[in-house]
Every structure is written in structure tokens, then in C-alpha cells.
C-alpha atoms as a PDB file:
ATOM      1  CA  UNK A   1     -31.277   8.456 -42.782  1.00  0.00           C
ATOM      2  CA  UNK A   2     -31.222  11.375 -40.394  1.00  0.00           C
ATOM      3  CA  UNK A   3     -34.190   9.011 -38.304  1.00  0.00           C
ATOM      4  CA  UNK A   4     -31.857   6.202 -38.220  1.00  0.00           C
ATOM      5  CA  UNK A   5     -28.930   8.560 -36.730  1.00  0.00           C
ATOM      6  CA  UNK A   6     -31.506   9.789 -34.152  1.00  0.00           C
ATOM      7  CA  UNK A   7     -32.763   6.577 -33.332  1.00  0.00           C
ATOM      8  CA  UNK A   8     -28.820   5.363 -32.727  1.00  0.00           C
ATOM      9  CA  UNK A   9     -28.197   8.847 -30.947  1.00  0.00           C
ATOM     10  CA  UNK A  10     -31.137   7.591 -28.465  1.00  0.00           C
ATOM     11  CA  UNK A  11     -30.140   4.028 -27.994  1.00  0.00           C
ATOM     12  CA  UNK A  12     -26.554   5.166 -27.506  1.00  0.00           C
ATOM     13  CA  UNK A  13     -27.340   7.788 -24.634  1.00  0.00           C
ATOM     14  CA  UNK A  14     -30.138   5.140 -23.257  1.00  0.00           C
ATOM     15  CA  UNK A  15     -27.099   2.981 -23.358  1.00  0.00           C
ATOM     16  CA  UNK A  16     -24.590   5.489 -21.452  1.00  0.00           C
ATOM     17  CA  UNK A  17     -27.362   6.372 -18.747  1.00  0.00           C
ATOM     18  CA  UNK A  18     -28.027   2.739 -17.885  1.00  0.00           C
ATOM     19  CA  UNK A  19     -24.695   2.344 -17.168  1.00  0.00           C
ATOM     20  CA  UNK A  20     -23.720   5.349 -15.139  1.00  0.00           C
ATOM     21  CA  UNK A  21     -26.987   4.490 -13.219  1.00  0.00           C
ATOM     22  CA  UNK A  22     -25.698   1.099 -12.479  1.00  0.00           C
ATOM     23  CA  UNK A  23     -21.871   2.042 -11.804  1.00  0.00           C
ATOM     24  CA  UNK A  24     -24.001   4.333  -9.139  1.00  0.00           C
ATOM     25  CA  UNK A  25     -25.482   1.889  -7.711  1.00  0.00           C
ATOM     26  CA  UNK A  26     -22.570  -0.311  -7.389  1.00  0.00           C
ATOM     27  CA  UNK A  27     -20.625   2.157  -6.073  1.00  0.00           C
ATOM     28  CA  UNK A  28     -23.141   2.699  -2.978  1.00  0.00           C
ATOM     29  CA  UNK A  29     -23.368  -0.862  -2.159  1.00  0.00           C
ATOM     30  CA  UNK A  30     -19.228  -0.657  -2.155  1.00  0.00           C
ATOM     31  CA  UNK A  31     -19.942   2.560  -0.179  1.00  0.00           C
ATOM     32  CA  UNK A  32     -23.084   0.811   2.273  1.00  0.00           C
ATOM     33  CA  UNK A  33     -20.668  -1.730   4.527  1.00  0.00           C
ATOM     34  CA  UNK A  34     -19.469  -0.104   7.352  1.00  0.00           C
ATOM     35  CA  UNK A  35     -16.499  -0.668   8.965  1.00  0.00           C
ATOM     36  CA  UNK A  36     -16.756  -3.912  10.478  1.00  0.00           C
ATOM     37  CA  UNK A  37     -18.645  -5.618   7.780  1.00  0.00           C
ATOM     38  CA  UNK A  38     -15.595  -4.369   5.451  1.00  0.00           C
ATOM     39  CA  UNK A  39     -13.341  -5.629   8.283  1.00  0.00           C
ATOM     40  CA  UNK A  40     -14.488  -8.891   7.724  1.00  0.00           C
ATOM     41  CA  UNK A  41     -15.629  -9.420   4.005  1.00  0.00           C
ATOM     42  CA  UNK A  42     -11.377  -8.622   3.875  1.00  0.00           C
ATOM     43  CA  UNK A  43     -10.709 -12.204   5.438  1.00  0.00           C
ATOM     44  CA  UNK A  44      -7.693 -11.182   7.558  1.00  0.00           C
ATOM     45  CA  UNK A  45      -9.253  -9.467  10.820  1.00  0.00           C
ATOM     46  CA  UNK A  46     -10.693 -12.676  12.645  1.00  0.00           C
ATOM     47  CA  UNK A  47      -9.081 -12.104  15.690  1.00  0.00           C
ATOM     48  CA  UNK A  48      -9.965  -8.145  15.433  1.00  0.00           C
ATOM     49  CA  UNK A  49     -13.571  -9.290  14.855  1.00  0.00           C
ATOM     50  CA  UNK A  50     -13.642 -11.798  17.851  1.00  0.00           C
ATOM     51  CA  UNK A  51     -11.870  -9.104  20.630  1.00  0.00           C
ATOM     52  CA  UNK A  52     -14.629  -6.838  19.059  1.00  0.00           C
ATOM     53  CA  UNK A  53     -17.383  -9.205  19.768  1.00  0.00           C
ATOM     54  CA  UNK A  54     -16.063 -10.062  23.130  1.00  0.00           C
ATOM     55  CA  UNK A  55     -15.533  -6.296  23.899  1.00  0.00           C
ATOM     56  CA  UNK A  56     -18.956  -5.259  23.004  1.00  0.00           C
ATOM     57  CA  UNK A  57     -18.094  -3.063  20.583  1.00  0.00           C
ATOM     58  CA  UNK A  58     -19.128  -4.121  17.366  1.00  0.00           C
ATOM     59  CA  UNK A  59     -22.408  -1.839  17.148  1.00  0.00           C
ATOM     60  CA  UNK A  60     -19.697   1.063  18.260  1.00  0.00           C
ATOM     61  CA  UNK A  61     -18.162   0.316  15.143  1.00  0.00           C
ATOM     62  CA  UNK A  62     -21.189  -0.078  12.643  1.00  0.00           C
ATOM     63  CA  UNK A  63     -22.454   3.173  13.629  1.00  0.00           C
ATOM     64  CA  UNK A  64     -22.652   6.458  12.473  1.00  0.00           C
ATOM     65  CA  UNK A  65     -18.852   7.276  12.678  1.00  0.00           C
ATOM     66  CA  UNK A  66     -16.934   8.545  11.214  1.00  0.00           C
ATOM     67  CA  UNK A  67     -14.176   6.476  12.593  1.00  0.00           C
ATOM     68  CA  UNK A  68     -10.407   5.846  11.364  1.00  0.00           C
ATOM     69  CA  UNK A  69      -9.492   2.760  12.442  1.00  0.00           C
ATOM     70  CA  UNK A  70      -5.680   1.120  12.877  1.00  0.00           C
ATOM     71  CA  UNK A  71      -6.813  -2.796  12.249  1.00  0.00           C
ATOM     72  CA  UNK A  72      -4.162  -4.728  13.100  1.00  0.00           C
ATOM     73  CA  UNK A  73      -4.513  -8.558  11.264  1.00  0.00           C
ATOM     74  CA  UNK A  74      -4.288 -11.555  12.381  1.00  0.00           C
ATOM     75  CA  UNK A  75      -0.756 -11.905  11.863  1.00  0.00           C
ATOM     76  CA  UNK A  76      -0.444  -9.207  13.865  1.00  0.00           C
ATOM     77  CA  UNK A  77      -2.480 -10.575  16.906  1.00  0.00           C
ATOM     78  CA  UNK A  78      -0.094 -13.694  16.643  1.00  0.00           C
ATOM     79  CA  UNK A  79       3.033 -11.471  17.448  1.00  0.00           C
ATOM     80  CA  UNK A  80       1.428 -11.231  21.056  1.00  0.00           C
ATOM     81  CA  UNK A  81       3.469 -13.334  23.189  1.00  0.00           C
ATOM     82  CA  UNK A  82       1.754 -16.703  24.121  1.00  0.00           C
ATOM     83  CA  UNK A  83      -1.377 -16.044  26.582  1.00  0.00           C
ATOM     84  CA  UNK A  84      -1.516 -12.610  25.953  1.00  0.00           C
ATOM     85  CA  UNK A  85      -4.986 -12.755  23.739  1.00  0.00           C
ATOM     86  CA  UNK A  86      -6.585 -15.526  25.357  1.00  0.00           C
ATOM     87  CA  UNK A  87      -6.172 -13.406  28.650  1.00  0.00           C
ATOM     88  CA  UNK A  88      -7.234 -10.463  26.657  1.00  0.00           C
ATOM     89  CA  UNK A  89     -10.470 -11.856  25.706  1.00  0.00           C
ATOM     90  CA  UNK A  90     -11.187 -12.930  29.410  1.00  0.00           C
ATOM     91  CA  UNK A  91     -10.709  -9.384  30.426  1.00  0.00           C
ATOM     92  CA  UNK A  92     -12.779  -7.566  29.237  1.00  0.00           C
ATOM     93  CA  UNK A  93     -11.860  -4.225  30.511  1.00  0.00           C
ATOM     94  CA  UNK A  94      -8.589  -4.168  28.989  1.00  0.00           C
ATOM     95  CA  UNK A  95      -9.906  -5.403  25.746  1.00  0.00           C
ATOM     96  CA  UNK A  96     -11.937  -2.706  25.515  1.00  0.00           C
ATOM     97  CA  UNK A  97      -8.865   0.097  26.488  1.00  0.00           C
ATOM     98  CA  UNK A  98      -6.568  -1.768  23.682  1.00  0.00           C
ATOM     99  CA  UNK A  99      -8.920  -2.219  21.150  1.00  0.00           C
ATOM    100  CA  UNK A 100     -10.137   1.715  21.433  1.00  0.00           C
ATOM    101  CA  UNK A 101      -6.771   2.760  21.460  1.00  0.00           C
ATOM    102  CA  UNK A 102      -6.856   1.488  17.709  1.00  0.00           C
ATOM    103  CA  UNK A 103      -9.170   4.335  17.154  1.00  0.00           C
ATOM    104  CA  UNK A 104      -9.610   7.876  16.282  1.00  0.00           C
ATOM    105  CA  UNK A 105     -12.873   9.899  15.763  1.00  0.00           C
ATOM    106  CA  UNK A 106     -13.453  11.682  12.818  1.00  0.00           C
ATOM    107  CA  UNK A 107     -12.635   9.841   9.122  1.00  0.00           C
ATOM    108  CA  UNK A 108      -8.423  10.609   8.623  1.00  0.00           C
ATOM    109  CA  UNK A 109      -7.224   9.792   5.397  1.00  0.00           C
ATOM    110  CA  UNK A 110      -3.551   8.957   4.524  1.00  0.00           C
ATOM    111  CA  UNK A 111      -3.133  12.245   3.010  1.00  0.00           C
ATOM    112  CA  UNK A 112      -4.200  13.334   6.547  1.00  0.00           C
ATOM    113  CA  UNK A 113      -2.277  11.143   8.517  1.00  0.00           C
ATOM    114  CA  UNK A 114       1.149  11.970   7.292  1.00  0.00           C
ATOM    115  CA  UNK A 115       0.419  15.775   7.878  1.00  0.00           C
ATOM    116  CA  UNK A 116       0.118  14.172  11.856  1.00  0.00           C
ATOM    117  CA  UNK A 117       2.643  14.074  14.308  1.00  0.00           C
ATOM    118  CA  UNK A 118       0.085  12.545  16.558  1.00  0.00           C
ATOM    119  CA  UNK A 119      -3.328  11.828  16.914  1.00  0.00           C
ATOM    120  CA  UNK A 120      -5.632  11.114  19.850  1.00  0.00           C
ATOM    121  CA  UNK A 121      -7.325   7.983  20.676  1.00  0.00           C
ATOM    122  CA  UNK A 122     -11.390   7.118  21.021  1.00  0.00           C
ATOM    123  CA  UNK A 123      -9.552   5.092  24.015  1.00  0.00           C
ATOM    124  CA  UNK A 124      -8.107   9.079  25.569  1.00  0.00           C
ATOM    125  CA  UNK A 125      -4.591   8.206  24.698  1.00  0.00           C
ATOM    126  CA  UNK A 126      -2.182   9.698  22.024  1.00  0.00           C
ATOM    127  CA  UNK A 127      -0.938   7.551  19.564  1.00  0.00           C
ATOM    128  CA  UNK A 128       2.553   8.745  18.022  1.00  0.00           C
ATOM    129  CA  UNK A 129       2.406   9.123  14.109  1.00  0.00           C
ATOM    130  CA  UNK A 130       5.910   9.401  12.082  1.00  0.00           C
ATOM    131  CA  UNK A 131       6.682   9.033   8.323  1.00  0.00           C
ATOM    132  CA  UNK A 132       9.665   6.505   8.392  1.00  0.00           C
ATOM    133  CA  UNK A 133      11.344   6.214   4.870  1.00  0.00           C
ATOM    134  CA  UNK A 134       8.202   5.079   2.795  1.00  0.00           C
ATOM    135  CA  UNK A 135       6.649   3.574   5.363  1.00  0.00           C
ATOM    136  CA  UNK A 136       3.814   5.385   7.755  1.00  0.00           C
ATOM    137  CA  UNK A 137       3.996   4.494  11.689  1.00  0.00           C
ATOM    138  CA  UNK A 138       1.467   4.208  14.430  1.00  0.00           C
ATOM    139  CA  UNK A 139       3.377   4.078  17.703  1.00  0.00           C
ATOM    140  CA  UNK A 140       5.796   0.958  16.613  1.00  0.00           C
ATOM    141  CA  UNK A 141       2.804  -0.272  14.140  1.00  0.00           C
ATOM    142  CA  UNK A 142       3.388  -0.359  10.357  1.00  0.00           C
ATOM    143  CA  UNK A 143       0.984   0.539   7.929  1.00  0.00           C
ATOM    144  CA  UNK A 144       0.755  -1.850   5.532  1.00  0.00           C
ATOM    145  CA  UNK A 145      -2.398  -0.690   3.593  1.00  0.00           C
ATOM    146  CA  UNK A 146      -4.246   2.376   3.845  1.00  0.00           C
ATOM    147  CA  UNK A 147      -7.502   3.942   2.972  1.00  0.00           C
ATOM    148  CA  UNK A 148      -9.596   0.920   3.088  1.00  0.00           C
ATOM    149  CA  UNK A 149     -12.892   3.043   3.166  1.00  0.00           C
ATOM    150  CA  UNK A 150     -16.024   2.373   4.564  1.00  0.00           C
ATOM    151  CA  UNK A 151     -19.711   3.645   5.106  1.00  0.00           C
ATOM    152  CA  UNK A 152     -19.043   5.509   8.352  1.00  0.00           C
ATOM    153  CA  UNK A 153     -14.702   5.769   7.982  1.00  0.00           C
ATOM    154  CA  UNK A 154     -11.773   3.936   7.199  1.00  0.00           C
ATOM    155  CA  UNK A 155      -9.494   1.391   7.936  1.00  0.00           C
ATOM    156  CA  UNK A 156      -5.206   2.182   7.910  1.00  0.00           C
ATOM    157  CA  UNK A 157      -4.557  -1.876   8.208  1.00  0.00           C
ATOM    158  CA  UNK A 158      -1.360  -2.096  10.384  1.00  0.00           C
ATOM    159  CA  UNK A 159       1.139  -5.137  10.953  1.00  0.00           C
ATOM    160  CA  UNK A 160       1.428  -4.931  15.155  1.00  0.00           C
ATOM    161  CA  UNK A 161      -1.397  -4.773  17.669  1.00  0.00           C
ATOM    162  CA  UNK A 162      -0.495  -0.905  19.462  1.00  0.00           C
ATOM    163  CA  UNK A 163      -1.220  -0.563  23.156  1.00  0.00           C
ATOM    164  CA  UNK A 164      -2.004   2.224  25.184  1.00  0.00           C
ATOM    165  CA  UNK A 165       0.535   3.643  27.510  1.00  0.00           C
ATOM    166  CA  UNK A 166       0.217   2.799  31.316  1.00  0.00           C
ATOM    167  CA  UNK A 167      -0.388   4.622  33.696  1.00  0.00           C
END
């Protein structure tokens, strides 16, 4: 009897190791996509993967980070008035400036971010931060989901494309 109970003891353990060794190893291929492969396994960044493209900075953006990034959707890239993207992705330049301004260095979490009253760009810009009712702001952006982490940061997905200030 007591060989039977050890045996069981064994196969149950075996049993509990096998699958904290595989919840592991899920959790570091959850863990291994960086920010723009998360970006667009989430199916609603298109036109944030396209400007990056065009801008040159997807590599930026897959490497080492860490990076906290503001990703506005594609809904939110259709709130541009008419022209304004397809000029966008013509120039360059500007791309560039508006899509860094979407960017801060280091890996800020939301429990981070509402401690903020500000925070400055990859782009050299501030972007204003506020806590309005239940909702977190980026300049006049909403966060609609935060915390979206990735390999190398995370992505605070917001509902308006932000742009830098002019000079």
C-alpha cells in the first residue's frame, strides 16, 4: 500500500512539474513578441503599422526598449480630417515627429502613468498626462486600454492620434 501512495505521490508531482514547466513556457512566448509584433497580432493598429513602415521605424520599435507606447487605432487614424494621413505617409519627416511623439523611453505602467503629470516624448516633446473622472488622458487622447505588455515595453492603446506641439 504505502508503494502505491508513493508511486501516486510521484506521478502527481511529475504531473504538477510538467505543467508549471509548460505554463513557463507559454508565458515566455506571450512574453517573446515585442511591441510591434503585439501591435499587430491585436488586429486594430493597421494604419499605426503602415506610418511605422513608411517612417522607418519598425526595427526602432522591435528593439531592445523598453518603450511605452500611446497606439492610437485605426479608428483613431480615421478621426484625421480627410488628406491628413495620406499626406502624412508622403512626408516622411513629419511622420516620423508624430509617430515618436507617441512615445516615451523607459517601460511606464498605468500605475505609473497616473502618478504623471507629464511625461516626455522619444520625439523631445512633453506630452500632458491628467486623470479625468475614470478615464486617463494623453494630451486630448483617451486611454482606452492599458498595459498591453510586450517583450521590450508596453502599449497604453489610445482613441485619438496626439501631435506634437509646433514650434
Amino acid at each position: 500500500m504505502n508503494t502505491f501512495r508513493l508511486s501516486a505521490i510521484t506521478v502527481i508531482l511529475f504531473a504538477v512539474a510538467l505543467i508549471s514547466i509548460n505554463a513557463q513556457d507559454y508565458s515566455t512566448k506571450v512574453m517573446s513578441k515585442d511591441i510591434v509584433t503585439t501591435a499587430v497580432d491585436a488586429g486594430m493598429f493597421k494604419t499605426l503599422a503602415t506610418a511605422l513602415t513608411e517612417a522607418g521605424l519598425i526595427e526602432t520599435l522591435q528593439g531592445k526598449g523598453p518603450f511605452t507606447v500611446f497606439a492610437p487605432t485605426d479608428e483613431a487614424f480615421e478621426k484625421l480630417p480627410k488628406g491628413t494621413l495620406e499626406s502624412l505617409l508622403k512626408d516622411k519627416v513629419a511622420l516620423k515627429k508624430i509617430l515618436l511623439y507617441h512615445v516615451v523611453s523607459g517601460k511606464v505602467m498605468s500605475g505609473d502613468v497616473v502618478k504623471l503629470t507629464e511625461a516626455t516624448t522619444v520625439e523631445g516633446s512633453k506630452v500632458k498626462i491628467k486623470i479625468d473622472g475614470k478615464n486617463v488622458m494623453v494630451n486630448n487622447a483617451k486611454v482606452i486600454k492599458a498595459d498591453v505588455v510586450a517583450s521590450n515595453g508596453v502599449i497604453h492603446v489610445i482613441d485619438t492620434v496626439i501631435l506634437p506641439p509646433t514650434k
